[in-house]
Protein backbone atom coordinates (compact mmCIF):
# COMPACT_ATOMS: atom_id res chain seq x y z
CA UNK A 1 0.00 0.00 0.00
CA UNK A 2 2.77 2.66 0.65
CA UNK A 3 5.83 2.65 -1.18
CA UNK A 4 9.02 1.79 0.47
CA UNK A 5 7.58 0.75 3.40
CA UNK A 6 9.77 -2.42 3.61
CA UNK A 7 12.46 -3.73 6.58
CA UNK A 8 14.06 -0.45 8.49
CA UNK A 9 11.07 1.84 7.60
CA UNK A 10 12.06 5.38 9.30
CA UNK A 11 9.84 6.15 12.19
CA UNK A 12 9.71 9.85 11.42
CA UNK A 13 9.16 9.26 8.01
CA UNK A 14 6.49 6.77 8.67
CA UNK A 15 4.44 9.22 10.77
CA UNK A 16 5.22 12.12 8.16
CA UNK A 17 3.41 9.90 5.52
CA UNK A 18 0.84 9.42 7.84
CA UNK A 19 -0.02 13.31 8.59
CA UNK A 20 0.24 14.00 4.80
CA UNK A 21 -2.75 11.54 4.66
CA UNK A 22 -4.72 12.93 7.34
CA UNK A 23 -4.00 10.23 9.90
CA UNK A 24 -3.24 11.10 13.50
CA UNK A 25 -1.72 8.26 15.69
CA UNK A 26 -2.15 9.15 19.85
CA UNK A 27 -1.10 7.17 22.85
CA UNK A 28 -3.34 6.90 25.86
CA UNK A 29 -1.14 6.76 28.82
CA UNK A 30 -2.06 5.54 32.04
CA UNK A 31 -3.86 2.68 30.79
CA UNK A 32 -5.12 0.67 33.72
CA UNK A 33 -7.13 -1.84 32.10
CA UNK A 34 -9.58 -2.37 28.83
CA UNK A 35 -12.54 -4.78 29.32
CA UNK A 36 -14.12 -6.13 26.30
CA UNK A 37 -17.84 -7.52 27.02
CA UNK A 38 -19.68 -10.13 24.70
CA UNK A 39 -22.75 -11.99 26.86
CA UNK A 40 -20.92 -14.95 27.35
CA UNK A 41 -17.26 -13.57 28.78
CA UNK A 42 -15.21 -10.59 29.51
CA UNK A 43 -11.97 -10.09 27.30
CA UNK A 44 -9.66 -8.08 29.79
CA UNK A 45 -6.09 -6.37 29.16
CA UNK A 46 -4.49 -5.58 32.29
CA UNK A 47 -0.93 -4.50 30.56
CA UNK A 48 -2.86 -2.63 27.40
CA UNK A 49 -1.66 -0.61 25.38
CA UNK A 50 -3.86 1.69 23.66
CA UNK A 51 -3.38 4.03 20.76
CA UNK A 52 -6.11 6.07 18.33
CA UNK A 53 -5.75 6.41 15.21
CA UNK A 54 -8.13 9.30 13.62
CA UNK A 55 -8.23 9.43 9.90
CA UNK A 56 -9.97 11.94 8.70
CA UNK A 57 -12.65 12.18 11.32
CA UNK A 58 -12.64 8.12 11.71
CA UNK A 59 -11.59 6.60 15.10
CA UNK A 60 -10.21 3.58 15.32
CA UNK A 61 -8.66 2.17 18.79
CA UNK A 62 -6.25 -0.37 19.14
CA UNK A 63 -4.83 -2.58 21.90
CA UNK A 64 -2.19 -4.10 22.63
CA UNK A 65 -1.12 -6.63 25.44
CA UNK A 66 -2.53 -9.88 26.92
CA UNK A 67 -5.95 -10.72 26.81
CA UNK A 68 -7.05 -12.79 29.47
CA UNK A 69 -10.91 -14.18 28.61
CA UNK A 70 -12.94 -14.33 32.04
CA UNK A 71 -16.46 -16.29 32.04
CA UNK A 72 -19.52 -13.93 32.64
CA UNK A 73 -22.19 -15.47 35.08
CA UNK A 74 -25.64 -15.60 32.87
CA UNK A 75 -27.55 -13.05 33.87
CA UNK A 76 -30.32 -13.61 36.82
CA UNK A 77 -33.59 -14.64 35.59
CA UNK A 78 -36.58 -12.83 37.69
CA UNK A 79 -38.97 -15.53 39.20
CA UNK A 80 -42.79 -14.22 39.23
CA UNK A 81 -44.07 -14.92 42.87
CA UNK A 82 -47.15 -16.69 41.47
CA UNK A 83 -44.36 -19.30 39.41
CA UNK A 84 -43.08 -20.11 42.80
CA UNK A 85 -47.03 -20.60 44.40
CA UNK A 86 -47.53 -22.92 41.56
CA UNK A 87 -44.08 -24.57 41.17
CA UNK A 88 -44.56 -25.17 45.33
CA UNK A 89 -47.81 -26.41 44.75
CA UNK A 90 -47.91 -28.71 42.06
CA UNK A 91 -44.55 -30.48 43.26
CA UNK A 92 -45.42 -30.01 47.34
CA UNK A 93 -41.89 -28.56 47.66
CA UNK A 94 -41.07 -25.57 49.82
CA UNK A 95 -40.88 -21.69 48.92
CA UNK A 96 -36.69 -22.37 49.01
CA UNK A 97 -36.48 -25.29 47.00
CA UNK A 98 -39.25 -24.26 44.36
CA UNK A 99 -37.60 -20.95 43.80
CA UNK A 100 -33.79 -22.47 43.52
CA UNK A 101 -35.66 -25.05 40.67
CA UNK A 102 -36.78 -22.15 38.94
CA UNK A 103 -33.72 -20.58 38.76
CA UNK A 104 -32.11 -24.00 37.71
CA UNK A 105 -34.12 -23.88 34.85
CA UNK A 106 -33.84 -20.31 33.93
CA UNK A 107 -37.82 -19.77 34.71
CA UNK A 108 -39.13 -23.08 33.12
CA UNK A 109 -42.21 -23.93 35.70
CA UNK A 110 -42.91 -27.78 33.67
CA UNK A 111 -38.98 -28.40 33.93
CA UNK A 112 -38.77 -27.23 37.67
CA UNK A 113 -42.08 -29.35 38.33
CA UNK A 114 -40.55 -32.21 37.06
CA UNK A 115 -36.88 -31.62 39.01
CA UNK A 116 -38.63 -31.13 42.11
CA UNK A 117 -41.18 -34.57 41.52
CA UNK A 118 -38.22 -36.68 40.45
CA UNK A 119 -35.75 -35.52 43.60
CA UNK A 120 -39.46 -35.33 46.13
């Protein structure tokens, strides 16, 4: 794409080429950390590096370091108080043990019916 930019490009020259274009390269310092959440996990950087590069009115970020992926716990499901009444009642379980069923089964009052009959 650019001319001469082969082994021992010239740093100086390299970001001269870069202005004459319209591209501006910045550093963040003081980086502490960059978190990068999908549903499932967490994609964290604690040693990131992070630059910007603004073309023309275009941001684009990039980091650098070592991502370490964490696991995201799946996000609480509300139980209706009237699941639990009929979860409790259809399986003669207790309040407790109704509403951990329904939880179990991410809100699924047949499924929790039939863990709590099968275990009862």
């Amino acid at each position: 794409m650019f001319p001469g930019l082969g082994k021992g490009i010239n740093p100086r020259k390299m970001a001269s080429m870069m202005k004459q274009m319209g591209i501006d390269v910045e550093e963040i310092e003081n980086v502490e950390e960059v978190i990068i959440r999908t549903p499932q996990k967490d994609i964290v950087f604690k040693d990131a590096q992070v630059s910007i590069m603004d073309a023309r009115g275009m941001k684009t970020y990039q980091v650098m370091g070592t991502p370490h992926d964490v696991l995201r716990e799946v996000a609480q499901v509300t139980i209706p108080e009237e699941d639990v009444t009929l979860v409790m009642e259809q399986a003669k379980s207790n309040n407790a043990d109704a509403r951990n069923a329904l939880k179990e089964t991410k809100g699924d009052i047949a499924a929790a019916i039939m863990k709590l009959s099968k275990t009862g």
